[in-house]
C-alpha atoms as a PDB file:
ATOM      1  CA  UNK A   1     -80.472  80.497 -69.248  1.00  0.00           C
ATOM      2  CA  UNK A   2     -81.987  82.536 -72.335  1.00  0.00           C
ATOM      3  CA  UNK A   3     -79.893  85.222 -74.187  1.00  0.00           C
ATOM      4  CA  UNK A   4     -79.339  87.142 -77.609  1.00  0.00           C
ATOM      5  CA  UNK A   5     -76.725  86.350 -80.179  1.00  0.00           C
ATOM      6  CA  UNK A   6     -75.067  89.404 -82.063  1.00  0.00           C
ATOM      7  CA  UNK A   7     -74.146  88.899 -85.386  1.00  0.00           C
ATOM      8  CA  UNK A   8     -73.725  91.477 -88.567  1.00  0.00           C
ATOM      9  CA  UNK A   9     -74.030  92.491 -91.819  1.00  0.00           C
ATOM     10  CA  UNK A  10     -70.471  92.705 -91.872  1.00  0.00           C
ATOM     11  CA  UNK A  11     -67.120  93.304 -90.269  1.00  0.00           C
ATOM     12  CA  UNK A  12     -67.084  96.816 -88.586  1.00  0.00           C
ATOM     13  CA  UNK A  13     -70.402  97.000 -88.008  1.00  0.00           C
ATOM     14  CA  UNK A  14     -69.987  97.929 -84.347  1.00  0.00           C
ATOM     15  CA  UNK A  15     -70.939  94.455 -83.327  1.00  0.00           C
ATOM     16  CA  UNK A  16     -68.722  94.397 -79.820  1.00  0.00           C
ATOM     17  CA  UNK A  17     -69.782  98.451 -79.392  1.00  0.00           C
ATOM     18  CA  UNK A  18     -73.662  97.090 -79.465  1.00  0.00           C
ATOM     19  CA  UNK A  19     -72.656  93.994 -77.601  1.00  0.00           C
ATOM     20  CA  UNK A  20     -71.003  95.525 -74.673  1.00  0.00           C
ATOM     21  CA  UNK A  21     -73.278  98.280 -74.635  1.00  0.00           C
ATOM     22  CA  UNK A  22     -76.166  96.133 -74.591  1.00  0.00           C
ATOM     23  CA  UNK A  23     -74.440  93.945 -71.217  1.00  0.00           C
ATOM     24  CA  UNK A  24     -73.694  97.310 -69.181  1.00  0.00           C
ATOM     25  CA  UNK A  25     -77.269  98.575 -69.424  1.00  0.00           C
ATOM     26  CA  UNK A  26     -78.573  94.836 -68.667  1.00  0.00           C
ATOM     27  CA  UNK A  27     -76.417  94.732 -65.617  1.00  0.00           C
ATOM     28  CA  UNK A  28     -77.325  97.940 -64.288  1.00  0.00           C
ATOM     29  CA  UNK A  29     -80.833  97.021 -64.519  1.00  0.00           C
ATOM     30  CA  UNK A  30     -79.897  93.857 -62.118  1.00  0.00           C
ATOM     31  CA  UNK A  31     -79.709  91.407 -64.823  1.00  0.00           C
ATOM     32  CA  UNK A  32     -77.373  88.814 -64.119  1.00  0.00           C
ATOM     33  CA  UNK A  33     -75.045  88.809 -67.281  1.00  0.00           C
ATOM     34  CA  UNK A  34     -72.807  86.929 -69.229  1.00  0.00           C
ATOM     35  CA  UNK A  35     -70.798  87.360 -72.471  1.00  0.00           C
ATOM     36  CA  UNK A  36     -69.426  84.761 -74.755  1.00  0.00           C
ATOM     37  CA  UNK A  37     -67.048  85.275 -78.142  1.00  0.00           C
ATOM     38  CA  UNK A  38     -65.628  82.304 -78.776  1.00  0.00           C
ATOM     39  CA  UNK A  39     -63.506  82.977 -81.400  1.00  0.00           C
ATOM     40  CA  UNK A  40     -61.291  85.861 -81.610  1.00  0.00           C
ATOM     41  CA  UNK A  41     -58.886  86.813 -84.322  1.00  0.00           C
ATOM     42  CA  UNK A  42     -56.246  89.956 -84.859  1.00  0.00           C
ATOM     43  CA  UNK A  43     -55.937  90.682 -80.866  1.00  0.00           C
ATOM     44  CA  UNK A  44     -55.246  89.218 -77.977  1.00  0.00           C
ATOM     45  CA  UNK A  45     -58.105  88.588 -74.989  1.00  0.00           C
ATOM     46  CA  UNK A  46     -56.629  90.561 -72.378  1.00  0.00           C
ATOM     47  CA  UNK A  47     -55.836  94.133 -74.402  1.00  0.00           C
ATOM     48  CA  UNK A  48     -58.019  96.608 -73.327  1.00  0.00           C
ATOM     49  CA  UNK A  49     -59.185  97.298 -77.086  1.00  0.00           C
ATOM     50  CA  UNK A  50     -60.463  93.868 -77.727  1.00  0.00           C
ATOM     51  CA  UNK A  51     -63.977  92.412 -78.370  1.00  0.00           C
ATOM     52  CA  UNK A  52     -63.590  89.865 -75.340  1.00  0.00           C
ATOM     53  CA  UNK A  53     -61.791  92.913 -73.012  1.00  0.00           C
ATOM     54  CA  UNK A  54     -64.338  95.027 -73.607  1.00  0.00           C
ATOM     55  CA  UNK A  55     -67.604  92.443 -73.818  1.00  0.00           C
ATOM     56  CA  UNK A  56     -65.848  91.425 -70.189  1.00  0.00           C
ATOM     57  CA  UNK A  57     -65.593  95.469 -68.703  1.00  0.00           C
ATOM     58  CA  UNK A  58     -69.214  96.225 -69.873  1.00  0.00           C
ATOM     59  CA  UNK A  59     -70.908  92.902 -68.701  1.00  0.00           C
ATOM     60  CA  UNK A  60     -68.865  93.012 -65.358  1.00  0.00           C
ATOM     61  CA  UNK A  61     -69.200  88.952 -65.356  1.00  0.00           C
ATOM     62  CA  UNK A  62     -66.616  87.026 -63.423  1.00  0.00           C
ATOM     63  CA  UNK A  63     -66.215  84.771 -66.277  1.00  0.00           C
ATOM     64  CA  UNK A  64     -62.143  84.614 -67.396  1.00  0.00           C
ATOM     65  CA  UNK A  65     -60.951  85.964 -70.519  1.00  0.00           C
ATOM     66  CA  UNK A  66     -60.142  82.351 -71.734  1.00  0.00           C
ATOM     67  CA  UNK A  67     -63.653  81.139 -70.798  1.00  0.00           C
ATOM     68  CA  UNK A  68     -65.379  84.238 -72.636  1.00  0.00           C
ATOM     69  CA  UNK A  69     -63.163  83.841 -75.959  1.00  0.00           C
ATOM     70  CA  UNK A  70     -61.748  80.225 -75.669  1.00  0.00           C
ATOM     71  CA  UNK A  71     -60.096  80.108 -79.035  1.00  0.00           C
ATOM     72  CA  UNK A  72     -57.457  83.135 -80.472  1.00  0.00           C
ATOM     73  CA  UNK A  73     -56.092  84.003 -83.236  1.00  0.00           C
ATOM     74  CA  UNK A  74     -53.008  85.863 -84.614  1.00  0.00           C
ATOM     75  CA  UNK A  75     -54.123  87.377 -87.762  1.00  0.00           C
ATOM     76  CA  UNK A  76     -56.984  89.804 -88.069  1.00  0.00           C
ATOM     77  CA  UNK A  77     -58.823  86.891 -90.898  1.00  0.00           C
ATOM     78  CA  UNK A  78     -61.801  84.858 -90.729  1.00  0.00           C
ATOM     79  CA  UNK A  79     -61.309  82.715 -87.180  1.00  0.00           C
ATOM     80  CA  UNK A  80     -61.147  79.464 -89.833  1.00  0.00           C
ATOM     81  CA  UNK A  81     -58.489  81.046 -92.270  1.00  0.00           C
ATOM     82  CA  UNK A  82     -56.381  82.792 -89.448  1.00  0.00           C
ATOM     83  CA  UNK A  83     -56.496  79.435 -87.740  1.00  0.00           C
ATOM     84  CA  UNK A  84     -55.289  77.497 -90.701  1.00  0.00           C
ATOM     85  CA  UNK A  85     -52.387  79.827 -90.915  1.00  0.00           C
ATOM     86  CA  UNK A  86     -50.979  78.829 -87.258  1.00  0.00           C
ATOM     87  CA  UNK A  87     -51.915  74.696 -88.602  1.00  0.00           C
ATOM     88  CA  UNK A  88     -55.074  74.914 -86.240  1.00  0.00           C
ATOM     89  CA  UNK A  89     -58.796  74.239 -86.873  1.00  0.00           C
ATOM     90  CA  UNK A  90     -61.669  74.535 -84.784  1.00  0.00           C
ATOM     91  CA  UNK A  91     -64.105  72.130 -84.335  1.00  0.00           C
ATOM     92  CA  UNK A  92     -68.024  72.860 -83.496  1.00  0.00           C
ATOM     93  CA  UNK A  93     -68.281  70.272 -80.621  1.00  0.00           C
ATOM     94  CA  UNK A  94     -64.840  72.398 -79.194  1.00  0.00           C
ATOM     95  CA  UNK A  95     -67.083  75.545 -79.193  1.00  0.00           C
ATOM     96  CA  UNK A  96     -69.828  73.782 -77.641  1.00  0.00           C
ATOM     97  CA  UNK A  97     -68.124  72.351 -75.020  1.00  0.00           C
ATOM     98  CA  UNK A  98     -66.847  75.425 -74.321  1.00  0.00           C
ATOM     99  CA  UNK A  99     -70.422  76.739 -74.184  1.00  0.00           C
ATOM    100  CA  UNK A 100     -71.562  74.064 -72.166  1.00  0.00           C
ATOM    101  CA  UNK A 101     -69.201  74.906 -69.160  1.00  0.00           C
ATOM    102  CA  UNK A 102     -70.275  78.364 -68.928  1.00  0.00           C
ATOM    103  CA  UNK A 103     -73.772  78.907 -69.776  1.00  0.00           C
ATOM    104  CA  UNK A 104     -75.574  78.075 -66.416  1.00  0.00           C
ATOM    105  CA  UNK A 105     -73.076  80.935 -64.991  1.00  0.00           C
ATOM    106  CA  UNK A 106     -75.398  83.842 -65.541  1.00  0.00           C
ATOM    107  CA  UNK A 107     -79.106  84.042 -66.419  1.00  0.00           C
ATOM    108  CA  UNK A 108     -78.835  85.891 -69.760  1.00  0.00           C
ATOM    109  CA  UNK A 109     -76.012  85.414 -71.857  1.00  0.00           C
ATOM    110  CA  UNK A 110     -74.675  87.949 -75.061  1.00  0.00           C
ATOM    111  CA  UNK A 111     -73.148  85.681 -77.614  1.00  0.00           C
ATOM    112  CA  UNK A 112     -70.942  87.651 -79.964  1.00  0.00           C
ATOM    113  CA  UNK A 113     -70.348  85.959 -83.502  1.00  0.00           C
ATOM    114  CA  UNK A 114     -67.009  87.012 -85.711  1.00  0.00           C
ATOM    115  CA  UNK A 115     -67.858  89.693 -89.221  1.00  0.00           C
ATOM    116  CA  UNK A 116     -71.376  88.530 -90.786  1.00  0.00           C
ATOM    117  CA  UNK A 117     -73.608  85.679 -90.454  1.00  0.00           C
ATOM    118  CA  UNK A 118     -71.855  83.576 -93.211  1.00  0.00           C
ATOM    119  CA  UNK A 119     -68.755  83.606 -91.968  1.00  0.00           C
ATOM    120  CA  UNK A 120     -66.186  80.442 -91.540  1.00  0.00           C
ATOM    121  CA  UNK A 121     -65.285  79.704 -87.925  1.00  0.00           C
ATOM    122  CA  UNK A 122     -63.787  76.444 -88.436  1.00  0.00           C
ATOM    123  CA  UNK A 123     -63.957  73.468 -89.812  1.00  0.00           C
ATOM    124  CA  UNK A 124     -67.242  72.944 -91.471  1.00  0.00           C
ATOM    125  CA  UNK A 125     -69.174  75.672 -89.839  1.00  0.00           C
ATOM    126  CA  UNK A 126     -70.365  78.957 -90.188  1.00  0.00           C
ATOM    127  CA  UNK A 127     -71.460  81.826 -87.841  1.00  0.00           C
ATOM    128  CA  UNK A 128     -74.901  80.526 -88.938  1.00  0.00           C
ATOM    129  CA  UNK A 129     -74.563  76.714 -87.719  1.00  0.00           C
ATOM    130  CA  UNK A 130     -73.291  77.967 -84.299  1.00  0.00           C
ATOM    131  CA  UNK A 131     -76.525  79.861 -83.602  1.00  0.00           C
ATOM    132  CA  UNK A 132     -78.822  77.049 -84.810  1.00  0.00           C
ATOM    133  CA  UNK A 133     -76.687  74.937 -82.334  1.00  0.00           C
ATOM    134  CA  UNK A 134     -76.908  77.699 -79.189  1.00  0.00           C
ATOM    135  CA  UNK A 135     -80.350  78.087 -80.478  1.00  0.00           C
ATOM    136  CA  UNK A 136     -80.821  81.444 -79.655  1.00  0.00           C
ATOM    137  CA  UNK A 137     -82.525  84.525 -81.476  1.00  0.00           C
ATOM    138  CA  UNK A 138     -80.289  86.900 -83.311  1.00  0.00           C
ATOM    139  CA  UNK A 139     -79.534  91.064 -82.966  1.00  0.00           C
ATOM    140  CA  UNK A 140     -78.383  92.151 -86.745  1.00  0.00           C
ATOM    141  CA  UNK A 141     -75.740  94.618 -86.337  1.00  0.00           C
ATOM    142  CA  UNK A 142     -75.734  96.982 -89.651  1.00  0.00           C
ATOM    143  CA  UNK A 143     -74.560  99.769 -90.978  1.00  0.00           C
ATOM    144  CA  UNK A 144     -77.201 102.792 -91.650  1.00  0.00           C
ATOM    145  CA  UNK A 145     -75.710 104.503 -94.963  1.00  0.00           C
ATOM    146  CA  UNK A 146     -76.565 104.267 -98.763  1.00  0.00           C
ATOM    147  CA  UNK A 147     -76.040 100.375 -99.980  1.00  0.00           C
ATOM    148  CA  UNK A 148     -76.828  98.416 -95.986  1.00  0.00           C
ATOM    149  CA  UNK A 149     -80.493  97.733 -97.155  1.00  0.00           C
ATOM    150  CA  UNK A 150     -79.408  95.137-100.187  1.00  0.00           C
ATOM    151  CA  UNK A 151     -76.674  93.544 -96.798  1.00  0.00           C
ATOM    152  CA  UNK A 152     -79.684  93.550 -94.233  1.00  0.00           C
ATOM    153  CA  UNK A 153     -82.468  92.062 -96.981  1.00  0.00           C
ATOM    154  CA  UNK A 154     -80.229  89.104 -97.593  1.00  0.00           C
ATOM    155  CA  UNK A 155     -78.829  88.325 -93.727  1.00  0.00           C
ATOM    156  CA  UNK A 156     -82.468  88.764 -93.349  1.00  0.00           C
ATOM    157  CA  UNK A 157     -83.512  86.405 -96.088  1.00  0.00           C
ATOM    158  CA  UNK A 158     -80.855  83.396 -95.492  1.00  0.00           C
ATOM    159  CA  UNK A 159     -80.856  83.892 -91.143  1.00  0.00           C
ATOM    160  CA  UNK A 160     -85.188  82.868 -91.905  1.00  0.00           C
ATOM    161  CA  UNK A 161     -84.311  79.999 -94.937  1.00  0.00           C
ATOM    162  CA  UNK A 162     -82.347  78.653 -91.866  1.00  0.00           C
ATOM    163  CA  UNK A 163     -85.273  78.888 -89.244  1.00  0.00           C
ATOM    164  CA  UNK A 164     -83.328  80.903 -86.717  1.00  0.00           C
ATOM    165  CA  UNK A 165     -85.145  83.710 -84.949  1.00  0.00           C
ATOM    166  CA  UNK A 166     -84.628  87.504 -85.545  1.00  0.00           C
ATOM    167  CA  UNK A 167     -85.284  89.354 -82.822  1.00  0.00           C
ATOM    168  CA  UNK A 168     -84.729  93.248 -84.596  1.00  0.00           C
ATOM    169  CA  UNK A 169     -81.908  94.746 -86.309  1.00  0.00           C
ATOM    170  CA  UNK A 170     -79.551  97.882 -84.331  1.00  0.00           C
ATOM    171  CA  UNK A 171     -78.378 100.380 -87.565  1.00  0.00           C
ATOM    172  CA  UNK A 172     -75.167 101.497 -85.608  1.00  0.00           C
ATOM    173  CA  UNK A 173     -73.193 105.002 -86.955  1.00  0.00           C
ATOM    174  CA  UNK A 174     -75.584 107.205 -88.589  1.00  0.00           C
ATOM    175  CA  UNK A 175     -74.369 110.740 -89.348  1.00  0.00           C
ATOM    176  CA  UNK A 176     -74.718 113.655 -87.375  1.00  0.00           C
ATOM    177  CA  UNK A 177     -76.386 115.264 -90.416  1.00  0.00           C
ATOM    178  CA  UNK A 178     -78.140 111.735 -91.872  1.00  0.00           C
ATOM    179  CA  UNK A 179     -77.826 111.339 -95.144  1.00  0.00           C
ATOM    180  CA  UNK A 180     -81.084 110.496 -97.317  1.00  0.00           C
ATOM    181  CA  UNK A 181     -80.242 106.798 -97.616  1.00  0.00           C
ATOM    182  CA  UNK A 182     -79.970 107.404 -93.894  1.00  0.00           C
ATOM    183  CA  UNK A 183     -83.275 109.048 -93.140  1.00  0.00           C
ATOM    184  CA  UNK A 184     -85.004 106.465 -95.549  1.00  0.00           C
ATOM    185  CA  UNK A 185     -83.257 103.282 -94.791  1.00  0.00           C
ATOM    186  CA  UNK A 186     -85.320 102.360 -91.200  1.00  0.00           C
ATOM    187  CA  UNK A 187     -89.155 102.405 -92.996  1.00  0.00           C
ATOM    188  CA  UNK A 188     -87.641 100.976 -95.914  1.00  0.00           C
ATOM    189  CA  UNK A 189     -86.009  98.041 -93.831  1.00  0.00           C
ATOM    190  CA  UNK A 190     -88.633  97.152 -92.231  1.00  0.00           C
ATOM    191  CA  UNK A 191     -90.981  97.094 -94.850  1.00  0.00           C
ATOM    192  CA  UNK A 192     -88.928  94.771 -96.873  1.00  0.00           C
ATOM    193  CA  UNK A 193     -87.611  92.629 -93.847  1.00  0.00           C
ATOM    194  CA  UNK A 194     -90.558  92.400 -91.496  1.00  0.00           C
ATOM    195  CA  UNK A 195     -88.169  92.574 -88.912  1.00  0.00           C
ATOM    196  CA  UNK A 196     -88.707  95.820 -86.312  1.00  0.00           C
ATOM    197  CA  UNK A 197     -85.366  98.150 -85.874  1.00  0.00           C
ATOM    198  CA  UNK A 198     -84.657  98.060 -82.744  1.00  0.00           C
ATOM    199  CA  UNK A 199     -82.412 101.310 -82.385  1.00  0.00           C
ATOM    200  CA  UNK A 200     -80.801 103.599 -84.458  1.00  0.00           C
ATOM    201  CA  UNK A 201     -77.287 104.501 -82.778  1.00  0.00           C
ATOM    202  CA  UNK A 202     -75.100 107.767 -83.454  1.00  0.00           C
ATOM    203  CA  UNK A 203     -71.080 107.635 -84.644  1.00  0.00           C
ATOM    204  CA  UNK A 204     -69.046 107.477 -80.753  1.00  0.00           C
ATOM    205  CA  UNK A 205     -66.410 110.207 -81.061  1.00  0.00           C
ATOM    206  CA  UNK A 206     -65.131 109.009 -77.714  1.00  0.00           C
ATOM    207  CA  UNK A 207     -64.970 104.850 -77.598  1.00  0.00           C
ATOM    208  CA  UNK A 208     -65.263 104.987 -73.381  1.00  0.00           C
ATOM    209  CA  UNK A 209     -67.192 102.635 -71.466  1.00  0.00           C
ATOM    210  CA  UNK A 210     -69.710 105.079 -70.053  1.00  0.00           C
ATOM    211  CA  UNK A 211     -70.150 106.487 -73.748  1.00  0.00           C
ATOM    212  CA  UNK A 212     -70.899 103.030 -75.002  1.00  0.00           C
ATOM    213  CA  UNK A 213     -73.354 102.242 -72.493  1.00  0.00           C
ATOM    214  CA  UNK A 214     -75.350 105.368 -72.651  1.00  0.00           C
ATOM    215  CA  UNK A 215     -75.535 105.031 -76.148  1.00  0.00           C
ATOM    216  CA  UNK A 216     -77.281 101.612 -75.656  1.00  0.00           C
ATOM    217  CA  UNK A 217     -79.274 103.112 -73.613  1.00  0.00           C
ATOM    218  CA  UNK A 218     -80.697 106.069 -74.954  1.00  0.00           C
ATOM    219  CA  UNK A 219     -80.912 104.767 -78.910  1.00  0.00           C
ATOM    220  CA  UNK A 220     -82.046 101.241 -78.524  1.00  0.00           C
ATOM    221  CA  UNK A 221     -85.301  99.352 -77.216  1.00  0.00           C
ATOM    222  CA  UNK A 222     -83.624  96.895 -74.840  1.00  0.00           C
ATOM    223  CA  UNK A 223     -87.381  96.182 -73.750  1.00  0.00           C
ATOM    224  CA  UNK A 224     -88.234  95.034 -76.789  1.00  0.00           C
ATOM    225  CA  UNK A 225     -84.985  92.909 -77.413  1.00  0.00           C
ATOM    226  CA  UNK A 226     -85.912  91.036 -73.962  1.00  0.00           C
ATOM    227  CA  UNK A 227     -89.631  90.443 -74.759  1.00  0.00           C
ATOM    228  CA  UNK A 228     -89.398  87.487 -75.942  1.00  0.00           C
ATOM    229  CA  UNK A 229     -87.218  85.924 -72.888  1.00  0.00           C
ATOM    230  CA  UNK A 230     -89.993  87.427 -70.808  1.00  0.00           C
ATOM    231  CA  UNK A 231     -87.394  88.974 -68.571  1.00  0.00           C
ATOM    232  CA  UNK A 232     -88.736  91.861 -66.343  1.00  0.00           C
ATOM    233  CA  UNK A 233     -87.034  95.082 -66.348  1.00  0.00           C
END
């Protein structure tokens, strides 16, 4: 099994957009795919509009909605704090063994983190300790505007002080006259970050499925995001 995990520079970032877009184009190049967010907060699994409904449509997997998001919560919080508020917690051997059931299902996996790489999941752990666990590389989902360079630079900075792999970063929503910030921000980025951008992806108008995996496809290397698992497309 090899695989990407998607986490951000923050919440809204298009994470799930990226994500599913990312699993459609996979599968339609005869990848076998699977999708994993194991925490969920602010929606339930099976509406249409949600992370794990949508990570589910686009990948096609036969994986259930409670095996792709085992853990749900009411409130649209940090998994950890919404959890706290229903007198739940998380534990990181929960997720795992979760993880553990399901990952020999498919041959490439899209893990899907919740709001930025820092971010509580449960008790004790971060977005950050459940890659190092997975131990796969990470897709930084960012915004492109003025102000996203200081957010990449230090998700950059703190995802390397912890050793994990970055395999690029996706800037996701840039105008359909770019700003300045926006024109500038890729060189600049990647200068700073020695990290290569691996697409550059355009505001969706209309949120369909199609839309969200053309976008994938026409605005971001997948080639180079599966170099490294030496996958042949």
């Amino acid at each position: 099994m090899s695989g990407i995990f998607i986490t951000g520079t923050d919440t809204d970032v298009g994470k799930t957009i990226i994500s599913s877009g990312i699993a459609a184009v996979l599968k339609e190049q005869q990848i076998d795919i699977g999708v994993f967010k194991p925490l969920l907060s602010g929606i339930t699994r099976e509406d249409p509009r949600s992370d794990t409904s949508l990570l589910k449509q686009l990948s096609k997997t036969s994986l259930s909605y409670e095996e792709i998001t085992p853990f749900v919560f009411k409130e649209p919080l940090a998994p950890y704090v919404a959890a706290k508020l229903e007198g739940k917690s998380v534990r990181m051997e929960e997720v795992l063994s979760h993880w553990e059931k399901i990952k020999e299902k498919h041959e490439f996996f899209i893990v899907e983190g919740a709001g930025g790489i820092s971010v509580p999941l449960g008790e004790q752990f971060l977005v950050s300790d459940l890659i190092k666990e997975l131990e796969l590389p990470i897709v930084i989902v960012a915004r492109p505007n003025l102000g996203t360079v200081n957010h990449i630079f230090l998700t950059v900075q703190y995802a390397k002080s912890l050793g994990l792999t970055i395999t690029g970063i996706v800037l996701n929503g840039i105008s359909e006259q770019p700003s300045l910030a926006e024109k500038t921000n890729p060189k600049l980025i990647e200068e700073l970050c020695g990290v290569p951008i691996l697409g550059i992806t355009p505001k969706l108008r209309d949120l369909t499925l199609e839309n969200m995996k053309n976008m994938v496809k026409e605005h971001i290397d997948v080639t180079l995001l599966l170099q490294e698992k030496e996958l042949i497309i």
